[in-house]
Structure formats: structure tokens, C-alpha cells
C-alpha atoms as a PDB file:
ATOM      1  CA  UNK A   1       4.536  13.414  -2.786  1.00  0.00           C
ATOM      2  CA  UNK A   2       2.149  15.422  -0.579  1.00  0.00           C
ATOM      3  CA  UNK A   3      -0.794  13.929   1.648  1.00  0.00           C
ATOM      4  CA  UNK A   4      -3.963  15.559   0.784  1.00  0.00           C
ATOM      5  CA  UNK A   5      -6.605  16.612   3.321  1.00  0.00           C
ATOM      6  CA  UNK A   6      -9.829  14.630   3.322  1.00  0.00           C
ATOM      7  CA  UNK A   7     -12.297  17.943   3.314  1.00  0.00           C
ATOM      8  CA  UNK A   8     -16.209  18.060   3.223  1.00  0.00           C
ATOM      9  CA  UNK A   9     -16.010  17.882  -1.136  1.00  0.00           C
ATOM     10  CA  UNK A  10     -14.232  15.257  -1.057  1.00  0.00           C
ATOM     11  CA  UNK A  11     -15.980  13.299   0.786  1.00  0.00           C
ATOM     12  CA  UNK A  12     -19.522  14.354  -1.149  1.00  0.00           C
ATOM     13  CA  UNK A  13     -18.132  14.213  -4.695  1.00  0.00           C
ATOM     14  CA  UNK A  14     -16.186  10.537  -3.705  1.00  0.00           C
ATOM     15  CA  UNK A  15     -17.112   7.512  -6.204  1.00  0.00           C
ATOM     16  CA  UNK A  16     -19.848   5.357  -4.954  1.00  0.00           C
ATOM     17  CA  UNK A  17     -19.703   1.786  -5.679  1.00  0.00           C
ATOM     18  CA  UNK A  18     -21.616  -1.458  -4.801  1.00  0.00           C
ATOM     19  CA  UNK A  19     -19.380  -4.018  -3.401  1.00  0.00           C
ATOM     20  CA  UNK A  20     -19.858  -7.924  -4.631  1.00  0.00           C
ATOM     21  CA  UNK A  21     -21.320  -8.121  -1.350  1.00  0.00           C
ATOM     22  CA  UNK A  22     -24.121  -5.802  -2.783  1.00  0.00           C
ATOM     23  CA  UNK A  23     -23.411  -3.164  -0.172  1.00  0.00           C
ATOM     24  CA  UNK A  24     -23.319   0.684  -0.793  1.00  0.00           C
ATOM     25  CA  UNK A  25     -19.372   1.708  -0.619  1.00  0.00           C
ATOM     26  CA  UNK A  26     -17.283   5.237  -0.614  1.00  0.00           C
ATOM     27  CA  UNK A  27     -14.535   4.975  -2.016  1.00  0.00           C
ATOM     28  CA  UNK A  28     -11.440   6.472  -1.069  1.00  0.00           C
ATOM     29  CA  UNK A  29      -8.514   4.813  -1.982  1.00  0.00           C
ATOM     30  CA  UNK A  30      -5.449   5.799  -3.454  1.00  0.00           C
ATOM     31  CA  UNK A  31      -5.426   9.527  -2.477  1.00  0.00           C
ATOM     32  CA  UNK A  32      -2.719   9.538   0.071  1.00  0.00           C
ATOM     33  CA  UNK A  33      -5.409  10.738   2.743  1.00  0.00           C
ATOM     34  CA  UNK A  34      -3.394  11.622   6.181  1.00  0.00           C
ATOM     35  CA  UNK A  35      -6.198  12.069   8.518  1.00  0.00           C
ATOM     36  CA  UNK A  36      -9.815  10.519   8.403  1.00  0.00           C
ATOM     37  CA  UNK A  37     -12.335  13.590   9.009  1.00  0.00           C
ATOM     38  CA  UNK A  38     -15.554  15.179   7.594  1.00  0.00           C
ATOM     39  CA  UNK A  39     -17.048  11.577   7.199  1.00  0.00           C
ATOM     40  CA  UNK A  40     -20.355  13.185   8.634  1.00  0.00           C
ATOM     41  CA  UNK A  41     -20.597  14.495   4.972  1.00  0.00           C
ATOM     42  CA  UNK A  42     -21.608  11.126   4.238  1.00  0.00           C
ATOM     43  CA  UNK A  43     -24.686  11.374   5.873  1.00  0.00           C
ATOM     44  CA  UNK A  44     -24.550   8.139   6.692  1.00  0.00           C
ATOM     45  CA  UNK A  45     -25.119   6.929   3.394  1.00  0.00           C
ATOM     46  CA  UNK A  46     -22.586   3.969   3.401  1.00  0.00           C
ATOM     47  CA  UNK A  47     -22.234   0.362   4.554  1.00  0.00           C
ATOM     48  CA  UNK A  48     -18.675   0.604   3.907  1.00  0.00           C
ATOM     49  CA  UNK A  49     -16.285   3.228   3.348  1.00  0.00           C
ATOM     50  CA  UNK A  50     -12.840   2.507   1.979  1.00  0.00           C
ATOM     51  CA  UNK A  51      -9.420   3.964   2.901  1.00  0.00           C
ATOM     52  CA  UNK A  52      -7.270   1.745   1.686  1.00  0.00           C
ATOM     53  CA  UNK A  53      -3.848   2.707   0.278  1.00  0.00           C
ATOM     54  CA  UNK A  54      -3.683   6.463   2.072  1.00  0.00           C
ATOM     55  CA  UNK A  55      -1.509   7.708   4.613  1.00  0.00           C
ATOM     56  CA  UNK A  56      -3.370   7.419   7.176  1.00  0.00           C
ATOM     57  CA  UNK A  57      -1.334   7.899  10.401  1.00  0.00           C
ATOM     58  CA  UNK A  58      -4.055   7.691  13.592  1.00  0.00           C
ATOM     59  CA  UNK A  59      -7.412   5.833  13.386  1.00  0.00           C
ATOM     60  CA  UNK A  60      -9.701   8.346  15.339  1.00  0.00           C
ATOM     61  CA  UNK A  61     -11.908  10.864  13.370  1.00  0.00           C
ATOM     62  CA  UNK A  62     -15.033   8.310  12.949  1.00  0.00           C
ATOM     63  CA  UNK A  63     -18.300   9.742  13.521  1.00  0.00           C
ATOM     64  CA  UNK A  64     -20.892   8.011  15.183  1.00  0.00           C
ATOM     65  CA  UNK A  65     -22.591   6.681  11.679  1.00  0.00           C
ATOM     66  CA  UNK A  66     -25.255   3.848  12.596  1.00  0.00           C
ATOM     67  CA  UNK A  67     -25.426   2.330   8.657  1.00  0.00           C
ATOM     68  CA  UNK A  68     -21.314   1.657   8.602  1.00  0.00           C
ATOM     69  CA  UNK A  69     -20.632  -1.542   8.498  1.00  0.00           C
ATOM     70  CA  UNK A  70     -17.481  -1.891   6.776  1.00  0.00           C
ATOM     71  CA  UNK A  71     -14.251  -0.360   7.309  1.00  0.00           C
ATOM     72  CA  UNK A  72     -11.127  -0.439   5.094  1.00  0.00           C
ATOM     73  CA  UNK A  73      -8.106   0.864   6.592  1.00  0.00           C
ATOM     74  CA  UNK A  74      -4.565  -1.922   4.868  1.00  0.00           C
ATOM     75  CA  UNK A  75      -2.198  -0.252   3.280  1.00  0.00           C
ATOM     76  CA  UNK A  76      -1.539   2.872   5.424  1.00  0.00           C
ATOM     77  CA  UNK A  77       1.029   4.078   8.090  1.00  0.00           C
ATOM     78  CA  UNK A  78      -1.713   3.469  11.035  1.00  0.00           C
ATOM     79  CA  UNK A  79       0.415   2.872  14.593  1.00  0.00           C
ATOM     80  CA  UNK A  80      -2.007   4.649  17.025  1.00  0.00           C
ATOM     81  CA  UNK A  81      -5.825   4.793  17.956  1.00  0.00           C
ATOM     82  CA  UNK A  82      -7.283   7.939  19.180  1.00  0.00           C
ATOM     83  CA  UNK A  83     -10.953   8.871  20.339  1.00  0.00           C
ATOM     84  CA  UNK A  84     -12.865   5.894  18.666  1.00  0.00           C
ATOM     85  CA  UNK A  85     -16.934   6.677  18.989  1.00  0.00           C
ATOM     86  CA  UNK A  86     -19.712   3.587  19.188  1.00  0.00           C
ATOM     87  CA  UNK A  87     -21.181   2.927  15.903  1.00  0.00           C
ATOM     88  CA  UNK A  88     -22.490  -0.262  13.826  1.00  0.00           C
ATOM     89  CA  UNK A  89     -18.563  -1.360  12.646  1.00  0.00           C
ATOM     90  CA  UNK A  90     -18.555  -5.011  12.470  1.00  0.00           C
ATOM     91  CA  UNK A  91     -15.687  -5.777  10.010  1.00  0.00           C
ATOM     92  CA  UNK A  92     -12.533  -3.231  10.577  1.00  0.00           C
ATOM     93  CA  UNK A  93      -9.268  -4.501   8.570  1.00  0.00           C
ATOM     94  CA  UNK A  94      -5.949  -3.208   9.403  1.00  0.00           C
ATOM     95  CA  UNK A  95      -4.008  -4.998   7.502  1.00  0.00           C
ATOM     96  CA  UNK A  96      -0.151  -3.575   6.477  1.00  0.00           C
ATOM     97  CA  UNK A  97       0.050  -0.789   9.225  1.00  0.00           C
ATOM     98  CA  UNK A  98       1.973   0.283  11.894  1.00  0.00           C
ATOM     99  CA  UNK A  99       0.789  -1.169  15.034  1.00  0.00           C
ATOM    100  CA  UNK A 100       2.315  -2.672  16.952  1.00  0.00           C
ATOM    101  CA  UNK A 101       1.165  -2.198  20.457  1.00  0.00           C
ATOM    102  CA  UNK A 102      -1.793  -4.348  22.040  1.00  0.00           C
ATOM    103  CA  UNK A 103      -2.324  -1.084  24.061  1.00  0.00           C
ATOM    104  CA  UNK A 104      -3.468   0.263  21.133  1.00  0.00           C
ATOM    105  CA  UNK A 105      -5.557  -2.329  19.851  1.00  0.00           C
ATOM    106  CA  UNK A 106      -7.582  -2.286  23.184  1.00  0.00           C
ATOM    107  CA  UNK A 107      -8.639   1.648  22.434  1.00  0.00           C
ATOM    108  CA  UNK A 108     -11.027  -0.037  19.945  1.00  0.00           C
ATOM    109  CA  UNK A 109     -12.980  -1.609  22.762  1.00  0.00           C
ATOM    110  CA  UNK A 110     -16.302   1.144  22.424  1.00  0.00           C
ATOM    111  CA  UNK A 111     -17.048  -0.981  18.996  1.00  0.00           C
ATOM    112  CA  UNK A 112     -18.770  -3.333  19.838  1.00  0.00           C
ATOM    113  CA  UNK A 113     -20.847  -4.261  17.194  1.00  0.00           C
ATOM    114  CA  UNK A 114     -16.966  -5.133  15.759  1.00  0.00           C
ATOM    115  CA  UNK A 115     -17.097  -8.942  14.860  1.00  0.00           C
ATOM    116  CA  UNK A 116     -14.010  -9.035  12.629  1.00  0.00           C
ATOM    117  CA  UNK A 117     -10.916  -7.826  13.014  1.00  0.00           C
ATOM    118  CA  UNK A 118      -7.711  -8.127  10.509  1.00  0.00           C
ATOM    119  CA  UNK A 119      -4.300  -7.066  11.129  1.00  0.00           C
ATOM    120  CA  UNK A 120      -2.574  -9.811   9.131  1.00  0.00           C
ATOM    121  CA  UNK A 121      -3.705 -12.651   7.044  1.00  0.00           C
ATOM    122  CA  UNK A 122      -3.042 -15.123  10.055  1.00  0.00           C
ATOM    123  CA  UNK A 123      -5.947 -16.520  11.539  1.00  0.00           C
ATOM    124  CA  UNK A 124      -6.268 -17.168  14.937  1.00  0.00           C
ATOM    125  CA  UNK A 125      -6.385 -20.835  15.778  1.00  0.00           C
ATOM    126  CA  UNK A 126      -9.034 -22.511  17.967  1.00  0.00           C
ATOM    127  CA  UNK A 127      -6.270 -23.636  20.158  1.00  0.00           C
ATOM    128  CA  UNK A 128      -4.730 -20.415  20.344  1.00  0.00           C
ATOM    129  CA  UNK A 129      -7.906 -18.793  21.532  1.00  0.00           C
ATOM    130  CA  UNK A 130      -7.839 -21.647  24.682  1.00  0.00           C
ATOM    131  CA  UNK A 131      -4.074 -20.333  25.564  1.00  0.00           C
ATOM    132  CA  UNK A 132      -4.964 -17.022  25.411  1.00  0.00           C
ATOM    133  CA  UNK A 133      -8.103 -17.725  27.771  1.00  0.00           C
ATOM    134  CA  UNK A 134      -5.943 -19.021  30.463  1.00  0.00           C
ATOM    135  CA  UNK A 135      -3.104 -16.789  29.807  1.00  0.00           C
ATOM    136  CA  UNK A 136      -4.909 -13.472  29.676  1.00  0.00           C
ATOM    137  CA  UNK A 137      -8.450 -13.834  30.956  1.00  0.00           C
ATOM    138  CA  UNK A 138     -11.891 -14.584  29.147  1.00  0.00           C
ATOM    139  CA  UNK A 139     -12.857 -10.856  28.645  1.00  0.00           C
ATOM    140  CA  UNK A 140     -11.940  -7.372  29.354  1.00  0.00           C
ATOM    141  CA  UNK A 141     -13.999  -7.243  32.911  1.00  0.00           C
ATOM    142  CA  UNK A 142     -12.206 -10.242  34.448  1.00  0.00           C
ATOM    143  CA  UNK A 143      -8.825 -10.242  32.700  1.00  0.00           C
ATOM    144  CA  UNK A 144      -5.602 -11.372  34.319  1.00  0.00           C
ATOM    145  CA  UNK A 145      -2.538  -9.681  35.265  1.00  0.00           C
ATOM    146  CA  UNK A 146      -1.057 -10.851  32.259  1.00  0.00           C
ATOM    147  CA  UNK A 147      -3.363  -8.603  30.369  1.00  0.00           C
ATOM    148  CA  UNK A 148      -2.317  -5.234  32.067  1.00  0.00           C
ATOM    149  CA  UNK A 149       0.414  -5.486  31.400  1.00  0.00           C
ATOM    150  CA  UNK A 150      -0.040  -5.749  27.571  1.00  0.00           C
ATOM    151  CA  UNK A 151      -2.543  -2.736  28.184  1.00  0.00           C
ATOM    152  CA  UNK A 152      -0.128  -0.501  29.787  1.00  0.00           C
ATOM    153  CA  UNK A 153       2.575  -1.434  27.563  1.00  0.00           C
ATOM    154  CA  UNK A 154       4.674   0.965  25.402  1.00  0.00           C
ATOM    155  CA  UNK A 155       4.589   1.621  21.687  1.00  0.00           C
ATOM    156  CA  UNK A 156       8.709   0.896  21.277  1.00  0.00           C
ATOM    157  CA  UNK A 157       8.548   0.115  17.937  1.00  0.00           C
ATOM    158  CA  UNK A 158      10.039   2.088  15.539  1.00  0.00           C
ATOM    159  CA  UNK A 159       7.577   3.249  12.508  1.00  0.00           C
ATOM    160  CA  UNK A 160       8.309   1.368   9.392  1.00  0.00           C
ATOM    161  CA  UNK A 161       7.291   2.192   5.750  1.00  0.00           C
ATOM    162  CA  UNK A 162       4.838   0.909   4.229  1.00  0.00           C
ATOM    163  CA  UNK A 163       5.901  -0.302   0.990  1.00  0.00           C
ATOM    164  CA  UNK A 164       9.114  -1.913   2.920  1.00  0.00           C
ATOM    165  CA  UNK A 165       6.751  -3.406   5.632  1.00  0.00           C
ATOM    166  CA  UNK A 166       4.325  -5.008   2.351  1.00  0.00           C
ATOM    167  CA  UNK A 167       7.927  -6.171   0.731  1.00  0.00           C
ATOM    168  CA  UNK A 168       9.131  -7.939   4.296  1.00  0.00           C
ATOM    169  CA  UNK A 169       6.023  -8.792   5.392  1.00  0.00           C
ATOM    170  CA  UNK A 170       4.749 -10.399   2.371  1.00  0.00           C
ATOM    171  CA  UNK A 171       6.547 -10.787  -0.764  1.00  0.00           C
ATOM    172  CA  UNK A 172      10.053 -12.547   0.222  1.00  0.00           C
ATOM    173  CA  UNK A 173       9.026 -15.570  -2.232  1.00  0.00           C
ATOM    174  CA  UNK A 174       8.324 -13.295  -5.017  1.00  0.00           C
ATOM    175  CA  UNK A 175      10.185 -12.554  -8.063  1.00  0.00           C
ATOM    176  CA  UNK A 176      10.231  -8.528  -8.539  1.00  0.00           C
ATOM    177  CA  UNK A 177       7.687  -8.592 -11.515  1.00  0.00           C
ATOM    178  CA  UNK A 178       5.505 -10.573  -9.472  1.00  0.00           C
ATOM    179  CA  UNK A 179       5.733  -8.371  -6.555  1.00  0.00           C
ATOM    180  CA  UNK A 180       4.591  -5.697  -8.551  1.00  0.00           C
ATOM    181  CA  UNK A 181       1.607  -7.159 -10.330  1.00  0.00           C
ATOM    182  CA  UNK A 182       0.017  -7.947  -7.098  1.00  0.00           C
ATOM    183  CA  UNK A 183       0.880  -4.613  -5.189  1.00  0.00           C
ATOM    184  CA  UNK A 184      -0.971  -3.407  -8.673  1.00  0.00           C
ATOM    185  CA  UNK A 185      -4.168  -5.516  -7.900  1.00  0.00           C
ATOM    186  CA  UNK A 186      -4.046  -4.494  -4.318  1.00  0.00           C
ATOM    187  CA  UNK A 187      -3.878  -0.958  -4.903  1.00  0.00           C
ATOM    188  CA  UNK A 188      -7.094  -1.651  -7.624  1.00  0.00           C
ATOM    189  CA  UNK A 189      -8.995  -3.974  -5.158  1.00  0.00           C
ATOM    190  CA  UNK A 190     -12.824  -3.228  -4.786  1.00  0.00           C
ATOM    191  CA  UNK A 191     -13.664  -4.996  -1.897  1.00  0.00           C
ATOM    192  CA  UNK A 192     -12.782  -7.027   1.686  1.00  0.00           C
ATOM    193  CA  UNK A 193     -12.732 -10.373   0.229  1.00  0.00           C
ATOM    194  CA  UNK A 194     -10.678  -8.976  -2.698  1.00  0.00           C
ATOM    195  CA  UNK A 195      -8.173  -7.059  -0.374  1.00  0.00           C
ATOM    196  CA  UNK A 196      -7.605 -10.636   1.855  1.00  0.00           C
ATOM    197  CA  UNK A 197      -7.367 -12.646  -1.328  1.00  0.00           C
ATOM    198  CA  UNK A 198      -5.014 -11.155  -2.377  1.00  0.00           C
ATOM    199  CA  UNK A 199      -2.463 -10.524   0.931  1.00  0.00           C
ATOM    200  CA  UNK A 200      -3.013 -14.167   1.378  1.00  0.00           C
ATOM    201  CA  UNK A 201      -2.131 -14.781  -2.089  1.00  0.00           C
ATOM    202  CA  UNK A 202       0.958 -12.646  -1.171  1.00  0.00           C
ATOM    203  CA  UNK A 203       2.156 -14.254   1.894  1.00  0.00           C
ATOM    204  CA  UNK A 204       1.707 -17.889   0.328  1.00  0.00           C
ATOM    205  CA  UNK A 205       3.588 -16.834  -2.714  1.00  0.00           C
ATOM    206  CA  UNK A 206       0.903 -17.295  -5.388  1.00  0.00           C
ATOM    207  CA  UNK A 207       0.663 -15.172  -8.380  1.00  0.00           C
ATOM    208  CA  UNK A 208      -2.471 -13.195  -9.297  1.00  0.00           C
ATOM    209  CA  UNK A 209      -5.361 -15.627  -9.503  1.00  0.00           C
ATOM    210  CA  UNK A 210      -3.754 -18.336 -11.462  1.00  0.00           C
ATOM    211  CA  UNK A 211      -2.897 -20.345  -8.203  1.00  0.00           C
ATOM    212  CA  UNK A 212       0.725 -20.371  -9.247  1.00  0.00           C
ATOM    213  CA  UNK A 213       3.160 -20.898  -6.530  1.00  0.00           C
ATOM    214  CA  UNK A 214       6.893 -19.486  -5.898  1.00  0.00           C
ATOM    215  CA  UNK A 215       8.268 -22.418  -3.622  1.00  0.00           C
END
């Protein structure tokens, strides 16, 4: 199946939605995007834009767009950050990707508005936050040694799929008509609360929204 390029009319002629959150979203999901460009064309219009389910291979391509809030990136082949610009991103979810290197993750350092972000459906624990303090350092300007070498690291990992990562990652406990109604509602999700639901649901083994469980 081809990738399709993400080009000015696109971007203008893209369904606009308003999340349950009541914010203004693009939406562009589902299109098997490869690279994120022309979202200028937006004018800036959007509190959140929505990429979920592309192909996205890089995140980089982000203009600097004061009103964008919201970011939707899960379900895509992401394993690298390139040239990422200041803007008002405070909720960025990365969820089912390809990174893998905390090198990479550090390249998203000129965001900082960014409050929130999700690469897996894990949260980190109060007491994991402490270890890391010791471990790595407090912040960025007064890290540890520890923490270079994370940043200097390699990317060694070999790229994975993405439907195989979402079927290892997530759905071991699942029978297969399971797995596939909640890839379904995943692929049909309309906003961040609805896209963590449901991974959650996915990695706990629960069923839709009936609260059934697999173990």
C-alpha cells in the first residue's frame, strides 16, 4: 500500500472536528502520511492536530504554530526526532512507535511548554521519579554522568512493525476477535483520552468498554 504525501490541500481541505475536550482538531488519521509537512497551511487554526495511524517515520516538520496544543502521533513507525521548533505543545503522545533511544527523546527538549508526554500506557511512579533524580540528575543543566551517556547513546534497535509491535506490545491476553475490535476502535478514536483508554484497555486485557477482562 503506498504512503501518501501530506501536501498544502490536504492539509486545507482536512476534516475539522471539536474534541470532547471542546478544542478545535485537524484531523488526519488513517491516511498512511510518511512525513509531517505543510502544517503552516493550517494557519494556525488548531489546538490539536491528529496523526494518528500514518506512517510517519521522523517527528520533525512542525512549524512554529503558537495555538497547538495537542499533538497525536500512536500508531506510526516514529524511531527518530529531527529539527523540532518552540511552539505551545503541551500534550505530545507517542504511543506504539519506534523509539527506542533516550537520545532521541532528549531532541524534544526546545518544547517546553510540553507538560505531557506518552510513549506507553505506563505511568511513571512517584518513586521512580526519586531514583531517577539521584541516578541521572534533577534537570538537563546539572545532569549526571549517568545521563550522557543515555544522550550519546546509539539507536541499536532494529525497526519493528507496527501492527506486530501493537500485537506484542499489547494484545498477548487477547483472543483474535478481540484483538481486532479494539485495533478497530483505535484506528476510529477521536480524541487523547479516547486513544489512552483504549491502549490501556489493551494492555490490561479488557474488551471494548464493557470492562470485561481476559485473565
Amino acid at each position: 500500500m503506498l504512503s501518501l504525501k501530506l501536501t498544502p490541500t490536504a492539509v486545507q481541505n482536512a476534516l475539522n472536528v471539536v474534541s470532547p475536550e471542546g478544542l478545535l482538531t485537524l484531523s488526519l488519521r488513517n491516511r498512511r502520511i510518511l512525513y509531517i509537512e505543510n502544517l503552516e497551511f493550517t494557519n494556525d487554526a488548531f489546538s490539536v492536530i491528529d496523526l494518528t495511524n500514518n506512517e510517519i517515520v521522523e517527528l520533525s516538520g512542525i512549524p512554529k504554530l503558537i495555538n497547538l496544543e495537542v499533538l497525536l502521533l500512536a500508531n506510526n513507525n516514529i524511531s527518530r526526532v529531527g529539527l523540532v521548533a518552540p511552539c505551545g505543545l503541551r500534550s505530545l503522545l507517542l504511543m506504539n512507535n519506534n523509539l527506542s533511544s533516550f537520545s532521541e527523546i532528549a531532541k524534544l527538549r526546545p518544547l517546553n511548554s510540553l507538560e505531557n508526554l506518552t510513549l506507553d500506557c505506563q505511568k511513571v511512579k512517584p518513586k521512580e521519579r526519586t531514583a531517577a533524580n539521584e541516578l541521572f540528575g534533577p534537570d538537563f543543566e546539572t545532569r549526571l554522568p549517568a545521563a550522557d551517556v543515555l544522550l550519546n547513546g546509539e539507536n541499536t534497535a532494529e525497526p519493528v512493525l507496527k501492527d506486530v509491535r501493537l500485537m506484542e506490545t499489547t494484545m498477548r491476553k487477547l483472543l483474535p476477535e478481540e484483538k481486532a475490535l479494539l485495533v478497530k476502535e483505535l484506528e476510529n478514536s477521536t480524541s487523547m483520552e479516547e486513544i489512552e483508554r483504549i491502549s490501556k484497555a489493551l494492555k490490561e486485557g479488557y474488551v471494548g468498554t464493557s470492562g470485561t477482562t481476559q485473565e
